[in-house]
Protein backbone atom coordinates (compact mmCIF):
# COMPACT_ATOMS: atom_id res chain seq x y z
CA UNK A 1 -6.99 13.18 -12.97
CA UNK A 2 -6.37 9.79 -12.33
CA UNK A 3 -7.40 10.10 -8.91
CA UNK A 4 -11.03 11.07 -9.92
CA UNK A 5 -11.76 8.29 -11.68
CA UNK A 6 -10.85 5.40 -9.25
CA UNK A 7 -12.38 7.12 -6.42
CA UNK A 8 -15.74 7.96 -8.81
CA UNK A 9 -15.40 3.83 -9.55
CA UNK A 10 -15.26 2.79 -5.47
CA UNK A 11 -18.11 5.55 -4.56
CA UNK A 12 -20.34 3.98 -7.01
CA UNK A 13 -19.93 0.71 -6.02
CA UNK A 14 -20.10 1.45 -2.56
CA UNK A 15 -23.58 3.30 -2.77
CA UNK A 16 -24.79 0.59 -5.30
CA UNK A 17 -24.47 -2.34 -2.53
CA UNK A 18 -25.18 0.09 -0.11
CA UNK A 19 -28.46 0.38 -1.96
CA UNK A 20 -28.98 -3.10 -2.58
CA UNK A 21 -28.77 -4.06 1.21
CA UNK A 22 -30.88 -1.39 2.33
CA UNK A 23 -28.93 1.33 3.87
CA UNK A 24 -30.55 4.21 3.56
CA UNK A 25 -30.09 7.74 3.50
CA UNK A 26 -27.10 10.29 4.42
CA UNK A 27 -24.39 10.59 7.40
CA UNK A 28 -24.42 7.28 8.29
CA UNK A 29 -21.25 6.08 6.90
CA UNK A 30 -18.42 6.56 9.64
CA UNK A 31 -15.48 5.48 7.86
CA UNK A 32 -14.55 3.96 4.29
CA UNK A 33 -11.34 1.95 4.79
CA UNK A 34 -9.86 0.99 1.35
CA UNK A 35 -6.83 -1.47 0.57
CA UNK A 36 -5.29 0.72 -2.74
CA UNK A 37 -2.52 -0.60 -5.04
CA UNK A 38 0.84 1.81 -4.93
CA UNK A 39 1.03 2.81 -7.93
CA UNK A 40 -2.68 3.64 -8.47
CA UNK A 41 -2.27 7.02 -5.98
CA UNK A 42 -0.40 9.04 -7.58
CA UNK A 43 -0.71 11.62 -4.50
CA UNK A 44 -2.66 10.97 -1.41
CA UNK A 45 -3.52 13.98 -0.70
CA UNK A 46 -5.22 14.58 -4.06
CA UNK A 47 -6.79 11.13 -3.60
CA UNK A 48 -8.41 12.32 0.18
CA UNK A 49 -9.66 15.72 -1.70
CA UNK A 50 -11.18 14.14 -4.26
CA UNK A 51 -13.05 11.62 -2.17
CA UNK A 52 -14.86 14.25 -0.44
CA UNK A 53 -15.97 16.72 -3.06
CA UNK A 54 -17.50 12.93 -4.92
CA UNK A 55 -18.90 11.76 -1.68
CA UNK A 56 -20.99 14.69 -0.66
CA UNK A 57 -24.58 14.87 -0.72
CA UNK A 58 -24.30 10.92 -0.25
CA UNK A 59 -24.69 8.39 2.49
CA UNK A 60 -20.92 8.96 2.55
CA UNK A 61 -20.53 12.42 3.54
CA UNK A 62 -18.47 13.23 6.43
CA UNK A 63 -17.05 9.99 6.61
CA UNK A 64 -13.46 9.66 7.14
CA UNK A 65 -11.16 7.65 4.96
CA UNK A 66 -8.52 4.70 5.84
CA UNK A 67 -6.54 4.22 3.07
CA UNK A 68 -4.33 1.59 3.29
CA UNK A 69 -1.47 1.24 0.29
CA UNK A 70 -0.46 -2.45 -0.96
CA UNK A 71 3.03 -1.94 -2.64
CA UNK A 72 3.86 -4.18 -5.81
CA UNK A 73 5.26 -7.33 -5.49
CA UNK A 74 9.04 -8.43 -7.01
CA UNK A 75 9.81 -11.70 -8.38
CA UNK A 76 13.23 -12.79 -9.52
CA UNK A 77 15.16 -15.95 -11.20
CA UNK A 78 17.23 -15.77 -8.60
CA UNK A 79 14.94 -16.69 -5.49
CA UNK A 80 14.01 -13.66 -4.00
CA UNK A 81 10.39 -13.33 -3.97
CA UNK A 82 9.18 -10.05 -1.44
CA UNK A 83 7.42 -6.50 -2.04
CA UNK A 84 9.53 -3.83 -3.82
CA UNK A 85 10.55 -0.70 -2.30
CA UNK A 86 11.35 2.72 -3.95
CA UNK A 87 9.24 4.88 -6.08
CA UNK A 88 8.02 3.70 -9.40
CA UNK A 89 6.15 5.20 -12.17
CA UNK A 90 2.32 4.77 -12.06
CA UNK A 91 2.05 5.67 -15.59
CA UNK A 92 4.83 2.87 -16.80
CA UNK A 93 2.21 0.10 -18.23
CA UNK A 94 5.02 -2.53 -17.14
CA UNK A 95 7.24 -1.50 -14.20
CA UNK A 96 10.40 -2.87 -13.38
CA UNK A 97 12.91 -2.67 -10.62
CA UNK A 98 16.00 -4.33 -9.72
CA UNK A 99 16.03 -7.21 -7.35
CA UNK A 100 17.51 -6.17 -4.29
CA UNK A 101 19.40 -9.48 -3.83
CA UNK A 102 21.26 -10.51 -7.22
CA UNK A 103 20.59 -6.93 -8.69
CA UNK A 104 19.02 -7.99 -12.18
CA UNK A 105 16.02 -5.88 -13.54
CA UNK A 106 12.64 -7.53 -12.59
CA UNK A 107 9.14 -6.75 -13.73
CA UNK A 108 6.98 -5.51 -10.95
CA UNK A 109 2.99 -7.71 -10.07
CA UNK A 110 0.32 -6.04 -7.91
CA UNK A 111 0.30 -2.49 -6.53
CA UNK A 112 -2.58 -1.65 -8.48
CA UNK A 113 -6.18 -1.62 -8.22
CA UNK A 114 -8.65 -1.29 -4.84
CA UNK A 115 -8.43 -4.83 -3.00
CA UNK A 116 -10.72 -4.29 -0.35
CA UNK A 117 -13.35 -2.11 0.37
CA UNK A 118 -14.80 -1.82 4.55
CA UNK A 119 -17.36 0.24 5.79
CA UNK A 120 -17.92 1.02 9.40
CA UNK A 121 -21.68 2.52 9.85
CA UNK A 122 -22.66 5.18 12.73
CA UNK A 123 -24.51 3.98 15.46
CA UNK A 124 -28.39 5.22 15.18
């Protein structure tokens, strides 16, 4: 599950700077806000279960999550420059859509990969 692994990869690095800055133990993580590439969640929901069942018995646990989606970008010969809309394939290694203004086929940039990563601690 696709899913499993990205999530596995942002909980680790979380805790691991978590750790290096001190933060110590459980609960008190409030929320994990994360800026997520498009085409890396495949199913949100999936995504959201996942996250929990990882992040339990951590400083994480109980903490809700922000996701935030970034959708891939479209360039084109003919000007337009602007994200792309409609659903893609996340498992295409080189996605392509056609530019909404001159209607040629146009490789897809971005949409993938965490961007940001924000943390918002409990109070006490």
């Amino acid at each position: 599950m696709h899913e499993h692994a990205l999530i596995r990869d942002v909980i680790d690095a979380i805790l691991s700077e978590l750790q290096k800055k001190g933060v110590g133990s459980g609960g008190l993580v409030a929320e994990v806000s994360l800026k997520v590439g498009s085409l890396e969640i495949h199913s949100e929901e999936a995504f959201r279960q996942v996250y929990e069942v990882l992040s339990r018995d951590t400083i994480l646990a109980g903490s809700a999550l922000k996701i935030e989606t970034v959708p891939p970008k479209l360039s084109c010969v003919c000007g337009f420059d602007g994200c792309a809309s409609g659903s893609f394939d996340p498992h295409d290694p080189l996605p392509a859509a056609d530019c909404p203004s001159c209607g040629k086929s146009c490789r897809l940039t971005g949409g993938k990969g965490v961007g940001a990563i924000s943390l918002a601690l409990r109070d006490g």
